[in-house]
Structure formats: structure tokens, C-alpha cells
N, C-alpha and C. Protein backbone atom coordinates (compact mmCIF):
# COMPACT_ATOMS: atom_id res chain seq x y z
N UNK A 1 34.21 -20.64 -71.74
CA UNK A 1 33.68 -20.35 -70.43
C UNK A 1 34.51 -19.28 -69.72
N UNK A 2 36.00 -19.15 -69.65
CA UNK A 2 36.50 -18.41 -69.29
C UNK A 2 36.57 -17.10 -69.82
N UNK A 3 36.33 -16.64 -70.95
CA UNK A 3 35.92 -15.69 -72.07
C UNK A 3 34.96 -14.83 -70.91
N UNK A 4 33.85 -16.31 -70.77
CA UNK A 4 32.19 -15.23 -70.23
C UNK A 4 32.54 -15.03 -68.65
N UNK A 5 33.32 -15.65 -68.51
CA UNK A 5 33.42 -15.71 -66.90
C UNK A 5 34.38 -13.98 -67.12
N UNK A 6 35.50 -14.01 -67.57
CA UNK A 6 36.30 -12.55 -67.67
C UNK A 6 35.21 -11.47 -68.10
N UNK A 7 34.48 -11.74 -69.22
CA UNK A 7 33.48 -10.36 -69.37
C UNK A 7 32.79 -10.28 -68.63
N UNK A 8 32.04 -11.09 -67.72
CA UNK A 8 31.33 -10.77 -66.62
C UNK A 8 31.36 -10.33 -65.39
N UNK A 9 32.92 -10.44 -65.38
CA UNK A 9 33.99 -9.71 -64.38
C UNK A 9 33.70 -8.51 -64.52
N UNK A 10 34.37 -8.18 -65.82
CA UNK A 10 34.51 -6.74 -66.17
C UNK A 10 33.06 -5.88 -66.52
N UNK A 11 32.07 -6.84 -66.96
CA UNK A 11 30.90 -5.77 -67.16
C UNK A 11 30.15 -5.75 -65.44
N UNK A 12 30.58 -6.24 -64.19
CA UNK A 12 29.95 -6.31 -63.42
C UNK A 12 31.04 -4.94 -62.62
N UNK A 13 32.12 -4.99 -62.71
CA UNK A 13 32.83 -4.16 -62.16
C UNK A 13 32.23 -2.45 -62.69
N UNK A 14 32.22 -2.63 -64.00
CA UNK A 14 32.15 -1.33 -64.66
C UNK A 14 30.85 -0.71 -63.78
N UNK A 15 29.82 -1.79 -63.77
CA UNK A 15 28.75 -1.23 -63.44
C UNK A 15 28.76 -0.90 -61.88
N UNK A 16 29.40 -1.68 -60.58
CA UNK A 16 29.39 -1.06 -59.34
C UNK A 16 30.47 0.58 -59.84
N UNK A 17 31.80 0.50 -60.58
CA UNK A 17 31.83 1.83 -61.00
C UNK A 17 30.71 2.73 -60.97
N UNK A 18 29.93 2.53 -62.60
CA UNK A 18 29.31 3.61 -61.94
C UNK A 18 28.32 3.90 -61.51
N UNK A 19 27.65 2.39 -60.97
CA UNK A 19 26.25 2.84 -59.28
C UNK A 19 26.49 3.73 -58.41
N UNK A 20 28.30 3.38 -57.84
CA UNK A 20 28.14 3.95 -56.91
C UNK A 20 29.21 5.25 -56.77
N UNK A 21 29.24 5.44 -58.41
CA UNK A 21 30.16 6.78 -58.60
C UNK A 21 31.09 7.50 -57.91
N UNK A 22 31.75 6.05 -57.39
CA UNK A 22 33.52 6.62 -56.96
C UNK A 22 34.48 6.52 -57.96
N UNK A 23 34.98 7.88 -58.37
CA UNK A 23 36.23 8.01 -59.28
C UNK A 23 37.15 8.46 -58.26
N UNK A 24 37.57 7.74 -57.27
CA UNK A 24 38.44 8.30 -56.19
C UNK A 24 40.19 7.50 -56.90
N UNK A 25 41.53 7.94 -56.87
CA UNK A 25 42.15 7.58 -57.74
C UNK A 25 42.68 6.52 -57.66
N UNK A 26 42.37 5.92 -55.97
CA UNK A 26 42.96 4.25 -56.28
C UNK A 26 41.90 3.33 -57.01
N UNK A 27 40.58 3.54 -57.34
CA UNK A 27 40.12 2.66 -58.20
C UNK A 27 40.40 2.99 -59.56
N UNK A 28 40.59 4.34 -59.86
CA UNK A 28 40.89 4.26 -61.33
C UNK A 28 42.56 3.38 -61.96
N UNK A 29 43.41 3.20 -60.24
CA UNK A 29 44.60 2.99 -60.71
C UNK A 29 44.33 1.04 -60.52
N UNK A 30 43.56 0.52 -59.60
CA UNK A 30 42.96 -0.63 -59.65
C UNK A 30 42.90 -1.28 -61.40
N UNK A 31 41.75 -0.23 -61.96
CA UNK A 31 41.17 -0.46 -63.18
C UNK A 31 42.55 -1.15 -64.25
N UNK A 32 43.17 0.46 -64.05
CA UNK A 32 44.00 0.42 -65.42
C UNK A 32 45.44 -0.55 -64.83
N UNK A 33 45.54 -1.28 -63.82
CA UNK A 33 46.92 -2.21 -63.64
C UNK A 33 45.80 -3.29 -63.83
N UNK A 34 44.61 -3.22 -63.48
CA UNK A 34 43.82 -5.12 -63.82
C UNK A 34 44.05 -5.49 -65.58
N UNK A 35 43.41 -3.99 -65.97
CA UNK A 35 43.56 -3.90 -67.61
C UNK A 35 44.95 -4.60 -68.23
N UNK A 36 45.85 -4.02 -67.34
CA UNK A 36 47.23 -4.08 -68.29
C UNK A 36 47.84 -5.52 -67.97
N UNK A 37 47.39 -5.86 -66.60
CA UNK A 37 47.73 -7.48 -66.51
C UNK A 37 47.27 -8.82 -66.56
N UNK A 38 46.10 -8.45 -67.10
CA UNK A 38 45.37 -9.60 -67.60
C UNK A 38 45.84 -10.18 -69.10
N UNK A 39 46.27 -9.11 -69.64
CA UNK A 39 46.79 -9.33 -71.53
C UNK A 39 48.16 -9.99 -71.14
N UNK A 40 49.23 -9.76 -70.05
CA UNK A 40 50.30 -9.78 -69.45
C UNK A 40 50.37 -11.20 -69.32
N UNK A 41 49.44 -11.71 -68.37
CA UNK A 41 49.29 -12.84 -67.83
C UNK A 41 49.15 -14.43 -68.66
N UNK A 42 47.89 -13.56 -69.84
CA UNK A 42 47.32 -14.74 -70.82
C UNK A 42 48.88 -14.96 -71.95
N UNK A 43 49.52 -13.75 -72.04
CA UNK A 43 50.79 -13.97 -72.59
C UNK A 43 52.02 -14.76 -72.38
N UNK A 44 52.22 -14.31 -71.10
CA UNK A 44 53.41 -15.29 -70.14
C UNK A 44 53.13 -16.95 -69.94
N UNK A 45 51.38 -16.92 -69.60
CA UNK A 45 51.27 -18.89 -69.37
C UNK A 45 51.17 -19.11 -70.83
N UNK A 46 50.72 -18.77 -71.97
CA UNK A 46 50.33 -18.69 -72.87
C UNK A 46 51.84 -19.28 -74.09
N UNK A 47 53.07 -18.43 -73.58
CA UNK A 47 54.23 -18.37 -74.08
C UNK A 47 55.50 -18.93 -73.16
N UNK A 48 54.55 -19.63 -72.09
CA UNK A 48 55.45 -19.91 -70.87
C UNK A 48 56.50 -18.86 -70.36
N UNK A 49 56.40 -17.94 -70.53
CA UNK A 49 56.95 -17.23 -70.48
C UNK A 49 57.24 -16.45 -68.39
N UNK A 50 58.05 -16.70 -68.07
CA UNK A 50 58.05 -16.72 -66.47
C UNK A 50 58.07 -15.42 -66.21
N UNK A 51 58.94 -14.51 -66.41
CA UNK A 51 58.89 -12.99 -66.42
C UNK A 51 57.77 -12.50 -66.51
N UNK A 52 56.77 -12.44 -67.66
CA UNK A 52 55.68 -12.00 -68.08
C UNK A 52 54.67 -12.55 -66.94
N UNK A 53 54.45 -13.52 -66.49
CA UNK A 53 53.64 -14.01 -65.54
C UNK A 53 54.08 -13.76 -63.83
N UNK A 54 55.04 -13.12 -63.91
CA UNK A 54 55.41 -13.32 -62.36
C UNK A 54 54.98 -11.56 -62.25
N UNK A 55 55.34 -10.60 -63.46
CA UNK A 55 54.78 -9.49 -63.76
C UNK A 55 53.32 -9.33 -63.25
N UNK A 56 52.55 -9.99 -64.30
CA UNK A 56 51.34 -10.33 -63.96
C UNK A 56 50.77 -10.21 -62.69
N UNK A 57 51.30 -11.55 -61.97
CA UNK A 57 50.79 -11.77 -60.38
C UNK A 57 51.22 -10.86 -59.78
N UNK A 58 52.43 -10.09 -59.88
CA UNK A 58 52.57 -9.15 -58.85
C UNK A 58 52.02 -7.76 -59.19
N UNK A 59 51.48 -7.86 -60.49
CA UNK A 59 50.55 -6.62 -60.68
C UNK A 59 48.82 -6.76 -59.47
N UNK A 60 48.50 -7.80 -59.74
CA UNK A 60 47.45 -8.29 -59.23
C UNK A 60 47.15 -8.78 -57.88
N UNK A 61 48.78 -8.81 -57.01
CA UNK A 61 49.05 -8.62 -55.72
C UNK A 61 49.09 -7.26 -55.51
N UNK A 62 49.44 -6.14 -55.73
CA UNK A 62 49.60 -5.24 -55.59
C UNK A 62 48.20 -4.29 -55.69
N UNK A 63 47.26 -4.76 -56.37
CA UNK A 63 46.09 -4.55 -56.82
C UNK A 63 45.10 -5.07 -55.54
N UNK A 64 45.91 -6.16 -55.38
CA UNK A 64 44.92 -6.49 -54.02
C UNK A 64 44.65 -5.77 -53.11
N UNK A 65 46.46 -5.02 -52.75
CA UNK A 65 46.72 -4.49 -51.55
C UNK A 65 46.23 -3.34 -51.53
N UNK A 66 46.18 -2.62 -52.94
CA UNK A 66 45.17 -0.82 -53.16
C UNK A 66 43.87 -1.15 -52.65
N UNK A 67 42.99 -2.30 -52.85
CA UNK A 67 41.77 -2.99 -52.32
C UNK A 67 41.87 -3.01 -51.24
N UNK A 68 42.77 -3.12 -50.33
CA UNK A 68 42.83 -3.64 -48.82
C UNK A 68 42.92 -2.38 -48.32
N UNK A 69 44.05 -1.41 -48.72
CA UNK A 69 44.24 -0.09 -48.21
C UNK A 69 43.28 1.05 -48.52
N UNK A 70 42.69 0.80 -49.91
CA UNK A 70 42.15 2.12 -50.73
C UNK A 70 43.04 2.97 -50.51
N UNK A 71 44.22 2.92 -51.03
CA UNK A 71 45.44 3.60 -51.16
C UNK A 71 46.26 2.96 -52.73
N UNK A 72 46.90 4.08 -53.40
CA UNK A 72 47.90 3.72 -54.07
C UNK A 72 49.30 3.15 -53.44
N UNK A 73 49.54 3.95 -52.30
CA UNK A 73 51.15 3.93 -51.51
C UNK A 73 50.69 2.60 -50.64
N UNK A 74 49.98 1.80 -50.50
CA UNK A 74 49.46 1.08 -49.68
C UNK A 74 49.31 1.10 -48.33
N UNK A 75 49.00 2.14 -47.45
CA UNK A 75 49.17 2.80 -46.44
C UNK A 75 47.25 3.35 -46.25
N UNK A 76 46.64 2.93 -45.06
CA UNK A 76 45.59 3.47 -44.49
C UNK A 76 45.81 4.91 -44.44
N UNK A 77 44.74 5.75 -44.90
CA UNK A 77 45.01 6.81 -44.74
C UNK A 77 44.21 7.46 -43.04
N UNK A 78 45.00 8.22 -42.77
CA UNK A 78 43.89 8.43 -41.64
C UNK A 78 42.55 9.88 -42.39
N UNK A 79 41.42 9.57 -42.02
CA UNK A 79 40.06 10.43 -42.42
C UNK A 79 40.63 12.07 -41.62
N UNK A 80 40.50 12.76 -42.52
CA UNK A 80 41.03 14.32 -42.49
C UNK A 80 39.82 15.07 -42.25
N UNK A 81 39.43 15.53 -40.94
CA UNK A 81 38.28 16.25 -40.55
C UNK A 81 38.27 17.66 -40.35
N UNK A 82 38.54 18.61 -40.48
CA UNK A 82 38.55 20.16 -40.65
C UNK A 82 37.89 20.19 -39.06
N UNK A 83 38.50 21.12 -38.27
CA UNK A 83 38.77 21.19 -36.90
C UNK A 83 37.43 22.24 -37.02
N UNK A 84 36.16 21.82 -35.73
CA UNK A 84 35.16 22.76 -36.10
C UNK A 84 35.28 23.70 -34.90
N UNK A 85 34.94 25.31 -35.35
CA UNK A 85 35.27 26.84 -35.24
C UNK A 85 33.92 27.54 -34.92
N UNK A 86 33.66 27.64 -33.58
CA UNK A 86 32.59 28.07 -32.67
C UNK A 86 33.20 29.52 -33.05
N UNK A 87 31.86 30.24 -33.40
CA UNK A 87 31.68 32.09 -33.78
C UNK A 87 31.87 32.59 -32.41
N UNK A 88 31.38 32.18 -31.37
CA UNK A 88 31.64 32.53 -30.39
C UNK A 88 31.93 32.14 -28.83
N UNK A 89 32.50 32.43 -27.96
CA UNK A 89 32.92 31.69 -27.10
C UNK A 89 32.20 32.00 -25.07
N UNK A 90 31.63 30.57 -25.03
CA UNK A 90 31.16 30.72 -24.15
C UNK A 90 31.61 31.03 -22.88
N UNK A 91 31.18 31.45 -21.75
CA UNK A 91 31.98 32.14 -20.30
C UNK A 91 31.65 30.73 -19.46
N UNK A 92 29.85 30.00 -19.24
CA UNK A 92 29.52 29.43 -18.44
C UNK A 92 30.07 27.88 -18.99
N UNK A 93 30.42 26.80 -17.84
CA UNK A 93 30.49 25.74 -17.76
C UNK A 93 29.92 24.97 -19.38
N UNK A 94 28.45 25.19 -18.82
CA UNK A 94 27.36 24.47 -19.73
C UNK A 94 27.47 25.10 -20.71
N UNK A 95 27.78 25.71 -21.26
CA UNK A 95 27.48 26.70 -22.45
C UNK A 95 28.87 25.95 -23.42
N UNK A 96 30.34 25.61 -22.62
CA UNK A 96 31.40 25.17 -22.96
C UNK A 96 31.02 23.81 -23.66
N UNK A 97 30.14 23.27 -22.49
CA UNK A 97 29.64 21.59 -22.80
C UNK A 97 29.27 21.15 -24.10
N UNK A 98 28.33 22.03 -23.73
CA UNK A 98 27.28 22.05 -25.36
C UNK A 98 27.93 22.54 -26.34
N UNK A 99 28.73 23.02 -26.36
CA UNK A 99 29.62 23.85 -27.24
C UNK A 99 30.51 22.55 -27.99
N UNK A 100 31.19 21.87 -27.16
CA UNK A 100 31.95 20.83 -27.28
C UNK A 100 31.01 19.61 -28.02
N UNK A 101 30.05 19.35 -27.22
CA UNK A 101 28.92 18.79 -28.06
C UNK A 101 28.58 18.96 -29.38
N UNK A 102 28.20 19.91 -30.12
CA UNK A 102 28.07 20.41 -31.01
C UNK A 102 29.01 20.35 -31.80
N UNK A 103 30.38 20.44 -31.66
CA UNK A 103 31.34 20.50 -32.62
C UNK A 103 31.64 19.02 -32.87
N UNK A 104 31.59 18.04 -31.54
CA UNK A 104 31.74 16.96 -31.74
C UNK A 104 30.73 15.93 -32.99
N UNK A 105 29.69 16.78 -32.45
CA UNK A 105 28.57 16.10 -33.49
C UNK A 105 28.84 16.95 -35.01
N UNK A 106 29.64 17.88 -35.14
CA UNK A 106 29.68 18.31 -36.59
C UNK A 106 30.73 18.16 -37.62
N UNK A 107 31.89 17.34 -36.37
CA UNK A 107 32.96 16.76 -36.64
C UNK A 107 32.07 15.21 -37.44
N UNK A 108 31.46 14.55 -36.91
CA UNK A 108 30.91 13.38 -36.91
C UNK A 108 30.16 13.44 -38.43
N UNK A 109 29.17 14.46 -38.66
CA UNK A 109 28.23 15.11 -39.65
C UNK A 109 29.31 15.08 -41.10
N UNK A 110 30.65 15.64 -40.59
CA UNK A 110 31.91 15.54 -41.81
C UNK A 110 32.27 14.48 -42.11
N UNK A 111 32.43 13.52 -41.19
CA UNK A 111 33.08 11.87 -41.48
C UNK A 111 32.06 11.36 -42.49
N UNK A 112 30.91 11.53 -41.60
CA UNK A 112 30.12 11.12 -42.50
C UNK A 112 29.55 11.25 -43.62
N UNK A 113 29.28 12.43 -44.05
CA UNK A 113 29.23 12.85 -45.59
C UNK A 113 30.40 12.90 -46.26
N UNK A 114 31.42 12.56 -45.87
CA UNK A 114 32.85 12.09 -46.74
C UNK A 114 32.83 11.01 -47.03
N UNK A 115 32.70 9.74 -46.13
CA UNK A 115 32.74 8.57 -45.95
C UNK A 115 31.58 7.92 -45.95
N UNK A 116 30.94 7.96 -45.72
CA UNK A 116 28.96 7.01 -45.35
C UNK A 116 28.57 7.45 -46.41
N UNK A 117 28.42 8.59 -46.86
CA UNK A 117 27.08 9.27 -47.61
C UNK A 117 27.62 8.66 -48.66
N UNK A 118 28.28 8.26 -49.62
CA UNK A 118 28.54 7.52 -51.30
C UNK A 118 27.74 6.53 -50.88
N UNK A 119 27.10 5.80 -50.30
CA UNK A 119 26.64 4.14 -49.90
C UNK A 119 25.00 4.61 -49.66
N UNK A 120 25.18 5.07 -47.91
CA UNK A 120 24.16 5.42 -47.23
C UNK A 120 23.23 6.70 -47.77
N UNK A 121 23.88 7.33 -48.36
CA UNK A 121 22.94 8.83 -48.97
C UNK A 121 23.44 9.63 -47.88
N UNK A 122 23.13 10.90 -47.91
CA UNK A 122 23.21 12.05 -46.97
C UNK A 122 22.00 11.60 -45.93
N UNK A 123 20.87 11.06 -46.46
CA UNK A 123 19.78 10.95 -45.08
C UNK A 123 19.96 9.73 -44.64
N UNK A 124 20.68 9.11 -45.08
CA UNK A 124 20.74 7.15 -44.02
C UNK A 124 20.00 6.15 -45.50
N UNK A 125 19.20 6.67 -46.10
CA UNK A 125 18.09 5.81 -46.66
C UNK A 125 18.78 5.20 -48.39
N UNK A 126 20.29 5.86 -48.69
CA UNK A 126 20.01 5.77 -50.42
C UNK A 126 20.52 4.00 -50.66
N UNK A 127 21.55 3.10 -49.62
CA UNK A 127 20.87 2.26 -50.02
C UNK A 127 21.77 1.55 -51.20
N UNK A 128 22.96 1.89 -51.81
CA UNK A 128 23.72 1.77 -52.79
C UNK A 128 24.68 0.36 -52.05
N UNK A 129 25.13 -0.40 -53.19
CA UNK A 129 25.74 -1.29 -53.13
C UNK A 129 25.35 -2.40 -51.93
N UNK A 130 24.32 -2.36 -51.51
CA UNK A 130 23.65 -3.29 -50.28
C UNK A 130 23.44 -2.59 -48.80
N UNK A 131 23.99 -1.12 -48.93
CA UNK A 131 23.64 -0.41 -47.75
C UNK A 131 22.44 -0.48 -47.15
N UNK A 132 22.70 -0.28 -45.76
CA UNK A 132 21.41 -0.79 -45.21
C UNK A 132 20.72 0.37 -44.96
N UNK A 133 19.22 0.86 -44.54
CA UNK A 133 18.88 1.90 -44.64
C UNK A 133 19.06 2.17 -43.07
N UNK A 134 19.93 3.28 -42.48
CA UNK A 134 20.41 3.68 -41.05
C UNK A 134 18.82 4.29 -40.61
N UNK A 135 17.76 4.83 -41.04
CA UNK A 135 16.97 5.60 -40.20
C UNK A 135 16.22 4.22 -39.69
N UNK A 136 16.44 2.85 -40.44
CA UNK A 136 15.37 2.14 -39.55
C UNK A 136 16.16 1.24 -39.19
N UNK A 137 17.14 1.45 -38.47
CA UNK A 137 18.53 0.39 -37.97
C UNK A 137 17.94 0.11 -36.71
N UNK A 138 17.78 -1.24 -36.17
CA UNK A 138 17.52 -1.48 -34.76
C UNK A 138 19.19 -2.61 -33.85
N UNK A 139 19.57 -1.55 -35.17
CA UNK A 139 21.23 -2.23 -33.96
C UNK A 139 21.36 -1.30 -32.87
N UNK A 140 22.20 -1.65 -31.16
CA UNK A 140 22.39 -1.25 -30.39
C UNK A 140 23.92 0.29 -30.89
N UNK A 141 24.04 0.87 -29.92
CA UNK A 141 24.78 1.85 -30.20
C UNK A 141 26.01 0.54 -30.12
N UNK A 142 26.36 -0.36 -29.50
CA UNK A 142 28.13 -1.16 -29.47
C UNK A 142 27.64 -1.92 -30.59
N UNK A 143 26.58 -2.08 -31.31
CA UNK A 143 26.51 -3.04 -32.28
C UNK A 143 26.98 -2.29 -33.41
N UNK A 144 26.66 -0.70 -33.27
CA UNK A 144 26.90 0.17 -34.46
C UNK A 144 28.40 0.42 -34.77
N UNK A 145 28.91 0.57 -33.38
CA UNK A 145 30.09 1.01 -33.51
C UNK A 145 30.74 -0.37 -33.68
N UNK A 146 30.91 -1.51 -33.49
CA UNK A 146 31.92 -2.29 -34.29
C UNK A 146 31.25 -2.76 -35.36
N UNK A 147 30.65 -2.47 -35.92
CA UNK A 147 30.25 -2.53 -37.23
C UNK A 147 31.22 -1.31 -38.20
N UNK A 148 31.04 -0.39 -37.54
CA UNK A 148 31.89 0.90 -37.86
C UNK A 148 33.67 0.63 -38.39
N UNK A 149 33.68 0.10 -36.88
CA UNK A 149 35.25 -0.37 -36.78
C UNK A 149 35.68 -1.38 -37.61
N UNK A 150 35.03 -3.07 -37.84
CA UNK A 150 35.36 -3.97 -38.54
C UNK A 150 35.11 -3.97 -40.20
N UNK A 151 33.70 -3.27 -40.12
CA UNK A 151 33.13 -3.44 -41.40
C UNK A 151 32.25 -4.39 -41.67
N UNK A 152 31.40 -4.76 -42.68
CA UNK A 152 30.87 -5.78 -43.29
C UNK A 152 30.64 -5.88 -44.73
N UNK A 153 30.48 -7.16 -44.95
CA UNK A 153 30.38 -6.98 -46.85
C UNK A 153 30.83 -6.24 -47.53
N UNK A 154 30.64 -5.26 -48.31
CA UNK A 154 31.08 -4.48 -49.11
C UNK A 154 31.91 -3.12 -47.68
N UNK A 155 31.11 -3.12 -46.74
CA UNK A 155 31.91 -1.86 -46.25
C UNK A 155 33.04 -2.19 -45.91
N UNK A 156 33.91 -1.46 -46.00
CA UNK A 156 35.46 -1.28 -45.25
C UNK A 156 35.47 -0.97 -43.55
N UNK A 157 35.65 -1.25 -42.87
CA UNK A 157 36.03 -0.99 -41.71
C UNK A 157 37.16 0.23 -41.51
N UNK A 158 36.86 0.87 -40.58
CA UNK A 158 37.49 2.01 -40.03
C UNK A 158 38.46 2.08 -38.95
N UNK A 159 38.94 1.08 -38.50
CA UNK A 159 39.61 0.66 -37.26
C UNK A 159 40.97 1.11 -37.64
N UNK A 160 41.45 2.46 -37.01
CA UNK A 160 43.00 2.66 -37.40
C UNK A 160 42.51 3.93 -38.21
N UNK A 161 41.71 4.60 -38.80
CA UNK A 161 41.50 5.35 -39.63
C UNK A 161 40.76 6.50 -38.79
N UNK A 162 39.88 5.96 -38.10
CA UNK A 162 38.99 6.83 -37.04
C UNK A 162 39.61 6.63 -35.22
N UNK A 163 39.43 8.37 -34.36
CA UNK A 163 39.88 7.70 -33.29
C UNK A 163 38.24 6.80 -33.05
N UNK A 164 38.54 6.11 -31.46
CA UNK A 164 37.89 6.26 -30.61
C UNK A 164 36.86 6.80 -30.70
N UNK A 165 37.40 8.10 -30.27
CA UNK A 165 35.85 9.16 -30.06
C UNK A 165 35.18 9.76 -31.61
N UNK A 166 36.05 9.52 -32.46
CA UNK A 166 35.34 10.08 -33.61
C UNK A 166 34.41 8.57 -33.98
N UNK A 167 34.35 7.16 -33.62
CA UNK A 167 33.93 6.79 -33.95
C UNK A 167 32.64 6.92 -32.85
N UNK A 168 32.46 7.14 -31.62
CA UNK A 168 30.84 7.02 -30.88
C UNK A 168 30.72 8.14 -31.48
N UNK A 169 31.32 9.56 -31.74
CA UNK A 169 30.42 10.82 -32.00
C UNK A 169 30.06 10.10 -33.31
N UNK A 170 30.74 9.46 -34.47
CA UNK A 170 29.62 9.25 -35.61
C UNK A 170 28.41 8.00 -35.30
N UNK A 171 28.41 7.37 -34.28
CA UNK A 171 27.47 6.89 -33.77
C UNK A 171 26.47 7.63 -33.40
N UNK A 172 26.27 8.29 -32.36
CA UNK A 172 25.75 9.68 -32.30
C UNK A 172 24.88 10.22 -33.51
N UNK A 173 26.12 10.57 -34.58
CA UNK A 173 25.52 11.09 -35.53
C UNK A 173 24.64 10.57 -36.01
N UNK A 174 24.63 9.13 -36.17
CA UNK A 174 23.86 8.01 -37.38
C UNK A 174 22.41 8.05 -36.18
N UNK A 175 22.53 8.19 -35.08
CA UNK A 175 20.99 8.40 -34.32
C UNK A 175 20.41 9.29 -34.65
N UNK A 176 20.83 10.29 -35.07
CA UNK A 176 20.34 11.32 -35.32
C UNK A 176 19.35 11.70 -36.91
N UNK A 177 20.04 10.42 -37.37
CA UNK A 177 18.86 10.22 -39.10
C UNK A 177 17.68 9.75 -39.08
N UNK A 178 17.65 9.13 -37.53
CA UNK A 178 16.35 8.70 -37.33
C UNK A 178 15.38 9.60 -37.13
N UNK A 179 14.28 9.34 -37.77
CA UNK A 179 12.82 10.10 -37.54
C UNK A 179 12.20 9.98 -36.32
């Protein structure tokens, strides 16, 4: 039983691999420390062996924590947005506004096709790993945004990673997939 229970681990993993075609390098480093401490593990209880098993668990603690962080160094990374660069520069008030507007929303447009779009698709609709489809979302804009922030199910939460304002402008943004 434990045999089918481990291959079913591993053939279920392989396959969210590659549904949702992240080769980003803390899952490949996930992969290959689960690989190397599972043989580790069955060895050490296997041979009683205490070293070999304390190896083990702390491979698989450590494995947790790349899961928790999506980091190797175990450290949140903060989301790296390329500062957006108006061609030209407005004189009037309103012209500044909208200006600011615009960059804000294209700042938002970046988070999101870095981050959302592997799940959600580029249009809201693709739907991968239980994503929900955003163009027919009837959550409130504060429902969106701590959803954003905490996460659910499979998503990761963003709290600490995104400011504030980058998280309503990608609110913003996600209104904007709607038809």
C-alpha cells in the first residue's frame, strides 16, 4: 500500500509539473532533495540508522520551507516590476493624473502576467490547477484583494511580496478582463 500510495505521489506531482509548466528553480530543487530523501529515509528507519533519518527529515523540512517561500534561500522574494516610462510628459494637472493612472495600471498588467497568468491565462479564463475564471468573478473589489493578499488553495498569497497599492492597482487590473 505504501509502494501505491508513494507512486501516486510522484505520478500526481509530475503531472501538476507539467499542467502547469513551472520550471521555476525552486521546484526543480523541491524535486531533486524529495528524490534524494526518500531512498535516505527508507534506509536510516530501515537500518535504524539515526543520522540517515534525521538527514532525511531535515531534507524534507527544508523542502517544506522552499514550498512556503518559493525560494531556495528561504526568504519571500519581493515581485520585481520594471518602473513604467511615459514617451512623453504632460504640462496639465489631468494629463499628469491619467498619466499616473496608466502606468499604475501597466505596472499591475506586469504583476500580473508574471504572477497570475501561469494559473489564470493572460485573459482571466485558462483555468489551470483550479483557477477560477476572473472575467466572470462576482467577488467585491475587498473580496479580491484579500484573496490576493492571503491566498487560497493552491494560490500563494502575496502579503509581504506586493505593496499596498500594487495590490488595488492589480485589482483594477483583474476588472479590466471583464467583458
Amino acid at each position: 500500500m505504501e509502494m501505491i500510495m508513494g507512486a501516486l505521489i510522484l505520478i500526481t506531482g509530475g503531472y501538476l509539473l507539467y499542467a502547469t509548466k513551472n520550471t521555476q528553480p525552486y521546484i526543480i530543487a523541491k524535486i531533486v532533495i524529495v528524490l534524494a530523501c526518500i531512498p535516505l529515509g527508507i534506509v536510516g528507519l530501515k537500518k535504524k540508522n539515526k543520522a540517515l533519518t534525521v538527514i532525511a527529515l531535515l531534507g524534507f523540512f527544508y523542502v517544506l520551507g522552499i514550498a512556503l517561500t518559493k525560494s531556495i534561500t528561504l526568504t519571500k522574494q519581493k515581485i520585481e516590476v520594471p518602473a513604467a516610462v511615459s514617451d512623453e510628459s504632460s504640462s496639465a494637472s489631468e494629463g499628469i493624473i491619467q498619466e499616473n493612472a496608466d502606468n499604475a495600471l501597466s505596472n499591475a498588467k506586469a504583476i500580473y502576467e508574471q504572477e497570475c497568468s501561469r494559473c489564470h491565462g493572460i485573459d482571466g479564463k485558462q483555468g489551470l490547477a483550479g483557477a477560477k475564471d476572473l472575467t466572470a468573478s462576482q467577488l467585491s473589489d475587498a473580496q479580491k484583494k484579500e484573496m490576493i493578499l492571503k491566498g487560497r488553495g493552491v494560490m500563494a498569497g502575496y502579503e509581504g511580496r506586493l505593496s499596498e497599492q500594487e495590490i488595488d492597482n492589480l485589482v483594477l487590473y483583474i476588472n479590466t478582463l471583464k467583458k
